[in-house]
Protein backbone atom coordinates (compact mmCIF):
# COMPACT_ATOMS: atom_id res chain seq x y z
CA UNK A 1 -37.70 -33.98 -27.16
CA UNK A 2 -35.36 -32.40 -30.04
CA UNK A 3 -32.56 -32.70 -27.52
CA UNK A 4 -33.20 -36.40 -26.85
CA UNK A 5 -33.94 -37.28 -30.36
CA UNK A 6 -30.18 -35.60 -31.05
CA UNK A 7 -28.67 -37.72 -28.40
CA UNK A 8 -30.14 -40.62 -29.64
CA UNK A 9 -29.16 -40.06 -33.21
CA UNK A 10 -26.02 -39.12 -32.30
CA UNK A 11 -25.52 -42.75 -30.55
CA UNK A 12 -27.04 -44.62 -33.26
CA UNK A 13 -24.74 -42.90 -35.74
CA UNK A 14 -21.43 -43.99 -33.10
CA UNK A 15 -23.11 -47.62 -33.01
CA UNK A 16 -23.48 -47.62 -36.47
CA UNK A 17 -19.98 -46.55 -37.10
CA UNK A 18 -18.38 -48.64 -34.70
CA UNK A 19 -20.14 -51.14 -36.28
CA UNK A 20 -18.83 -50.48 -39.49
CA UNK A 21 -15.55 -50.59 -38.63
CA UNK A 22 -16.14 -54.08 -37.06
CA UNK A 23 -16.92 -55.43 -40.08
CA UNK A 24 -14.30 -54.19 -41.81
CA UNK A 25 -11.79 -55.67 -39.34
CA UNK A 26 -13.74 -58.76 -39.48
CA UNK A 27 -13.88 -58.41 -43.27
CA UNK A 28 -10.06 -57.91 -43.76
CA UNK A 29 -9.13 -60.44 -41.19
CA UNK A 30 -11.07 -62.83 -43.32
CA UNK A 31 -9.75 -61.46 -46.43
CA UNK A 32 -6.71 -62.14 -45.06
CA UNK A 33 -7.73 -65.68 -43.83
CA UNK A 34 -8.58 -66.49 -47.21
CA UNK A 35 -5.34 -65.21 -49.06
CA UNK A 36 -3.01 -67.88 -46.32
CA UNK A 37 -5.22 -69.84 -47.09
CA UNK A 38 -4.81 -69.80 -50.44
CA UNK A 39 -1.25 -69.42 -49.53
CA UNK A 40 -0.93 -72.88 -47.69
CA UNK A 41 -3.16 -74.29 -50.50
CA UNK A 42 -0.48 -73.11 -53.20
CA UNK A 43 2.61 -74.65 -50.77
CA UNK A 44 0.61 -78.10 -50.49
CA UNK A 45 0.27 -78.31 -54.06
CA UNK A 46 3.91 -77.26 -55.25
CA UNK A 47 5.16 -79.91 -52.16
CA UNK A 48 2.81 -82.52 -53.27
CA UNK A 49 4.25 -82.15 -57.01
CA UNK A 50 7.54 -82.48 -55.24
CA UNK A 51 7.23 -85.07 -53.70
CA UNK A 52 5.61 -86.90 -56.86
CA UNK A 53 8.57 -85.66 -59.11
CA UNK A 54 11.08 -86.92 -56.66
CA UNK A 55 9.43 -90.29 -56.29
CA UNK A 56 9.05 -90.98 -60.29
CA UNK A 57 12.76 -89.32 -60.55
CA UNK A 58 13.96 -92.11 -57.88
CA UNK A 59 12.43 -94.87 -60.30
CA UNK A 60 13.07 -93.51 -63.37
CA UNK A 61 16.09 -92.34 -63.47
CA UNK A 62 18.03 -95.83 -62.25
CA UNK A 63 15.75 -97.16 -65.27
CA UNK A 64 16.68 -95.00 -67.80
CA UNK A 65 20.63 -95.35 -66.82
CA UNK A 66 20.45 -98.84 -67.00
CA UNK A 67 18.73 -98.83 -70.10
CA UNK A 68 20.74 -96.89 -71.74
CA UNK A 69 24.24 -98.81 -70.57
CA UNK A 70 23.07 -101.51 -71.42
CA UNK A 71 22.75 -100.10 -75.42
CA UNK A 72 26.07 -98.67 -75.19
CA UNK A 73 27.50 -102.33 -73.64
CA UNK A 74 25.74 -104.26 -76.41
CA UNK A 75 28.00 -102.32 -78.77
CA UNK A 76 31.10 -102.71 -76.90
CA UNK A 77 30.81 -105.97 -76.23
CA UNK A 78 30.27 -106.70 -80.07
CA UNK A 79 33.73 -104.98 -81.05
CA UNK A 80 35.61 -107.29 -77.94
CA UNK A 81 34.34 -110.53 -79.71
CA UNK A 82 35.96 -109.96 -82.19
CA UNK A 83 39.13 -107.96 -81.02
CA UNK A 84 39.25 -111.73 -79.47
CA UNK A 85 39.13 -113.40 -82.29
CA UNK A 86 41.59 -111.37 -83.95
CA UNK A 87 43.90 -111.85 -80.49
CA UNK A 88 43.44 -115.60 -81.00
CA UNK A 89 44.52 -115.78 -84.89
CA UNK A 90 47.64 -112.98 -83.60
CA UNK A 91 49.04 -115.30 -80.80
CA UNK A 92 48.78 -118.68 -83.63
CA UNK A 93 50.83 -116.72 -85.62
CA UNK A 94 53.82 -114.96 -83.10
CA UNK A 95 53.22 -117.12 -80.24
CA UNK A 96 51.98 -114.13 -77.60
CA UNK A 97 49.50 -111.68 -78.39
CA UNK A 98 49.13 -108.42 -79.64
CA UNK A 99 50.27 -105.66 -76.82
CA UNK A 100 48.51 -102.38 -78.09
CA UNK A 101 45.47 -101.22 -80.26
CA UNK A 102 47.48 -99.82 -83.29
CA UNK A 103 49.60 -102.98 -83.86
CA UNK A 104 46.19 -105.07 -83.67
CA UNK A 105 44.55 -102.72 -86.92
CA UNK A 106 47.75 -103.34 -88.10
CA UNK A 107 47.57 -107.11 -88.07
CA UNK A 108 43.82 -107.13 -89.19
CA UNK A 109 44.50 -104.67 -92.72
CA UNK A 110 47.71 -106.46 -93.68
CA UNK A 111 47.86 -109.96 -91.97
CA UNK A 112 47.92 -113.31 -93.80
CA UNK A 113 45.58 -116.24 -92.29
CA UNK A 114 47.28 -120.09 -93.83
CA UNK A 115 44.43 -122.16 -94.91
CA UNK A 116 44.75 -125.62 -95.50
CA UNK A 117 42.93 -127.08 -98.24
CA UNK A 118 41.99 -130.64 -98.28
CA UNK A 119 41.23 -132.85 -100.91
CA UNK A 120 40.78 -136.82 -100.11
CA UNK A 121 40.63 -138.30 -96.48
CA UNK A 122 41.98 -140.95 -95.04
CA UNK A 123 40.62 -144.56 -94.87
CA UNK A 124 39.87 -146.67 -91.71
CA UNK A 125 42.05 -149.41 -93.34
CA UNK A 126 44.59 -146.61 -94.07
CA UNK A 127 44.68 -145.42 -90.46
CA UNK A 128 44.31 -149.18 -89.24
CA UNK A 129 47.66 -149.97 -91.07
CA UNK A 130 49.62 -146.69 -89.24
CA UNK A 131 49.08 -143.97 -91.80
CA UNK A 132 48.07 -140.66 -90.21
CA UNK A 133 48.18 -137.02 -91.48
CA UNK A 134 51.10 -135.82 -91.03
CA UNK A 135 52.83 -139.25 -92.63
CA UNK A 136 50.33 -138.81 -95.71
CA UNK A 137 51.68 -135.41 -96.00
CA UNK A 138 55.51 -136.36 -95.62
CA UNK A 139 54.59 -138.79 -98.54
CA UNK A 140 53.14 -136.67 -100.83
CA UNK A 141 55.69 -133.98 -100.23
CA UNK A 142 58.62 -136.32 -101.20
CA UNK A 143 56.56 -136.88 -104.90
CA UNK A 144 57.50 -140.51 -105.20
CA UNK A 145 54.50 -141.85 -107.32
CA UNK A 146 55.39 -145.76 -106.43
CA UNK A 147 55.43 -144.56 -102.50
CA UNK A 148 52.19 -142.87 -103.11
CA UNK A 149 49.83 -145.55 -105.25
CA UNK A 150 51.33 -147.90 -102.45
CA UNK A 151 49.35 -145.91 -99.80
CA UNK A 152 46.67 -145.05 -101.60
CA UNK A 153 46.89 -141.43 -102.07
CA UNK A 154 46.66 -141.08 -105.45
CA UNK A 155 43.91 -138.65 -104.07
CA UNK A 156 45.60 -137.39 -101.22
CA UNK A 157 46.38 -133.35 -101.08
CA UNK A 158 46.79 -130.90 -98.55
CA UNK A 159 47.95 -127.69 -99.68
CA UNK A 160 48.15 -124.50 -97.34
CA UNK A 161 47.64 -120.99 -99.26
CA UNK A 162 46.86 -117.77 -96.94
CA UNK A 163 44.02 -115.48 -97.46
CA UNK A 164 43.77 -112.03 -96.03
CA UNK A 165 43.16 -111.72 -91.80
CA UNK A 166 40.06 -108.88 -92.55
CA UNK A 167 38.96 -111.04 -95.41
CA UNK A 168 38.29 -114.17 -93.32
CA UNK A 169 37.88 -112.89 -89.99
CA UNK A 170 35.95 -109.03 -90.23
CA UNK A 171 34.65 -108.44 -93.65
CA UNK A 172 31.30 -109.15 -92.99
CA UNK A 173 30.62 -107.09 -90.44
CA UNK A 174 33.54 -103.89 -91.39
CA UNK A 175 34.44 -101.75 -94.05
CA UNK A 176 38.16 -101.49 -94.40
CA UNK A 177 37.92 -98.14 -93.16
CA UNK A 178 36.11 -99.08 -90.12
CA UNK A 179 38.74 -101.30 -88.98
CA UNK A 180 40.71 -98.40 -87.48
CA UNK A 181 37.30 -97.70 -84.96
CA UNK A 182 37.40 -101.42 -84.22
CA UNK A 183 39.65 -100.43 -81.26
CA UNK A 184 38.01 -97.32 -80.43
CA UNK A 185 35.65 -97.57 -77.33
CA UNK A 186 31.63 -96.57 -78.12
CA UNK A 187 30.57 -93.03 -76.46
CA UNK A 188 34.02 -92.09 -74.90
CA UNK A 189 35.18 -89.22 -77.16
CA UNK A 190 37.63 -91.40 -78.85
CA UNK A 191 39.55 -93.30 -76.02
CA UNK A 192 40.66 -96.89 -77.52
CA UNK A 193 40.34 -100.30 -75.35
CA UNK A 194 43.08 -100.71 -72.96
CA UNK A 195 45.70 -103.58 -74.05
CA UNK A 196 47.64 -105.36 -71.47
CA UNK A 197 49.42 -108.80 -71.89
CA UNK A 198 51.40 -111.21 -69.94
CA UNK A 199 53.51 -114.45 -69.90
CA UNK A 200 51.73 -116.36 -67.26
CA UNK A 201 53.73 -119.26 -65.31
CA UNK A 202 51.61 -121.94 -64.37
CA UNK A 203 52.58 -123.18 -60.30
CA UNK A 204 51.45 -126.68 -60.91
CA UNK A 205 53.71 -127.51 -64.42
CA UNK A 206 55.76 -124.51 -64.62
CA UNK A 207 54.45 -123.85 -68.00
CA UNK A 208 54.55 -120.19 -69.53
CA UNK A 209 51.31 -119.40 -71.09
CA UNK A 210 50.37 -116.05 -73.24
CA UNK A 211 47.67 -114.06 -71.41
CA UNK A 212 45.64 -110.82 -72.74
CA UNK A 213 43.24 -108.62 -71.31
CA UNK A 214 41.08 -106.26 -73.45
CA UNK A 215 39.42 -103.42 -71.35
CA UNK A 216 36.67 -100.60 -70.76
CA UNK A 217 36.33 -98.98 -67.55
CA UNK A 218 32.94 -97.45 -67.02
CA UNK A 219 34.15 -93.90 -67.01
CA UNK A 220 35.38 -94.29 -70.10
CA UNK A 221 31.85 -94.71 -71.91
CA UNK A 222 28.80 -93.71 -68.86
CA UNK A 223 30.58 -90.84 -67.69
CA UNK A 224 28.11 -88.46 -69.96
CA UNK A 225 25.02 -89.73 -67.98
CA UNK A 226 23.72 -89.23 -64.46
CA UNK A 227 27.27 -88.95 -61.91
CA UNK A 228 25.59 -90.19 -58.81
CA UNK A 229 23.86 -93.56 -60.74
CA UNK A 230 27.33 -94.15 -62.16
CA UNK A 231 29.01 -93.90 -58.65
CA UNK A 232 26.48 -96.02 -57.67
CA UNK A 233 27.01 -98.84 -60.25
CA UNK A 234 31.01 -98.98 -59.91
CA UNK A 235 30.68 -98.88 -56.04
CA UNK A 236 28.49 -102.05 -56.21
CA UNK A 237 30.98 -103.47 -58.75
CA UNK A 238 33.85 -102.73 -55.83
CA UNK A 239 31.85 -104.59 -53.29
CA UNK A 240 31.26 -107.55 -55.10
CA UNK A 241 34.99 -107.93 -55.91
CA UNK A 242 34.02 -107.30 -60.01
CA UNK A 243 35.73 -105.33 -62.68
CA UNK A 244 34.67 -101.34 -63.34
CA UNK A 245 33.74 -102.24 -66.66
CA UNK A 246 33.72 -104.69 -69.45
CA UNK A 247 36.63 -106.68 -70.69
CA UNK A 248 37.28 -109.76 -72.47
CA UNK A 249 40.49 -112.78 -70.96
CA UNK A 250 42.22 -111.76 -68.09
CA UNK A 251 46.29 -111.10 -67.19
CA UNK A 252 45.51 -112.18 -63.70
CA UNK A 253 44.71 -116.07 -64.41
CA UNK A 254 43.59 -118.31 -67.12
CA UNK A 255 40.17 -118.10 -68.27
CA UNK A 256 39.91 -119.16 -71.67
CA UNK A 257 39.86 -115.89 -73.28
CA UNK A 258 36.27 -115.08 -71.63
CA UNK A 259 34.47 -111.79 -71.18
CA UNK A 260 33.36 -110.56 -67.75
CA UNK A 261 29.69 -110.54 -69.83
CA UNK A 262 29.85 -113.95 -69.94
């Protein structure tokens, strides 16, 4: 009986311990279950946060780039009005207009404007009998007081004085030491509008007519913001046959001094 009650201990114990070691496979192949598990739980997550970041980067980004061009063009279109309008008074003056930036600040800071100042207009009785402006004026210039009571412009003045070009045209909006920035480009680092100007002959009358172009190019003032939105924007410009940039008239063809905003 003691030998068969050894023998059977002795096989419980083996059962036992083989069963002990079962569960502790069982438990560490569960343990390890549970840490991939936790593993592919961890991947999901980080991937699904991917995935979200890249789809809110794919909208946002485009937003924020056009956002913020269009702050910086709002500026640069503001300083090619009125580089234009300076252009315009320029070419009255020397019959072409001005070919470069420094000649243009130039013009602005010591350039005379003639004014014209008018006192008395001409009657419909006056104009009925022939007498126009510029014969009013001849009359008056030659002084003759009997010529003048005879056409009734006792009254009758026109006198041209000449204020100052920044006075008239850019004091409102510039200090005299801003002019020199007037020609300086917003966000590039310092790089001034491009000037180019032609004599443009007309095929139908023959005709030479003073052309300028004022200019931009997008790399001169986006090139600090994201690279692949800007290649983006100036290979959609290409395609549609449109300028990389902004810039006011054109040396190609007439077209009334316009910007490519407008």
């Amino acid at each position: 009986m003691s030998r068969e009650r050894s023998h059977l201990c002795l096989f419980k114990g083996r059962r036992e311990y083989k069963i002990n070691n079962n569960n502790k496979r069982i438990f560490r192949l569960q343990k390890t279950k549970n840490k991939m598990k936790l593993a592919f739980r961890t991947l999901l997550v980080v991937a699904i946060c991917a995935m979200a970041y890249i789809c809110v980067t794919s909208i946002t980004v485009p937003i924020k780039f056009e956002q913020e061009q269009a702050k910086r063009e709002q500026l640069i279109i503001k300083k090619l009005v009125d580089i234009r309008k300076v252009q315009i008074e320029y070419q009255k003056q020397n019959h072409h207009f001005c070919p470069n930036a420094d000649t243009l600040v130039q013009f602005i800071l010591e350039g005379k404007l003639p004014v014209v100042l008018k006192e008395g207009v001409l009657s419909d009785e006056q104009l009925k009998n022939g007498l126009t402006e510029k014969k009013a004026i001849a009359i008056i210039k030659k002084g003759n007081k009997k010529e003048i009571i005879a056409n009734g412009l006792e009254n009758f003045r026109r006198d041209t004085t000449y204020v100052s070009v920044y006075e008239t045209l850019l004091a409102n909006d510039y200090t005299q030491e801003q002019i020199a920035d007037l020609v300086v480009i917003p966000f590039s680092n310092g790089t001034k509008f491009q000037f180019d100007t032609i004599t443009y002959i007309s095929a139908a009358s023959g005709l030479p007519t003073p052309l300028f172009e004022v200019s931009a190019h997008y790399d001169t003032y986006l090139s600090d913001l994201n690279r692949q939105q800007l290649i983006n924007l100036k290979d959609k410009q290409t395609k549609m046959n449109r300028f990389n940039g902004l810039k006011v008239g054109s040396v190609v063809e007439p077209n009334n001094n316009s910007g490519n905003w407008e």
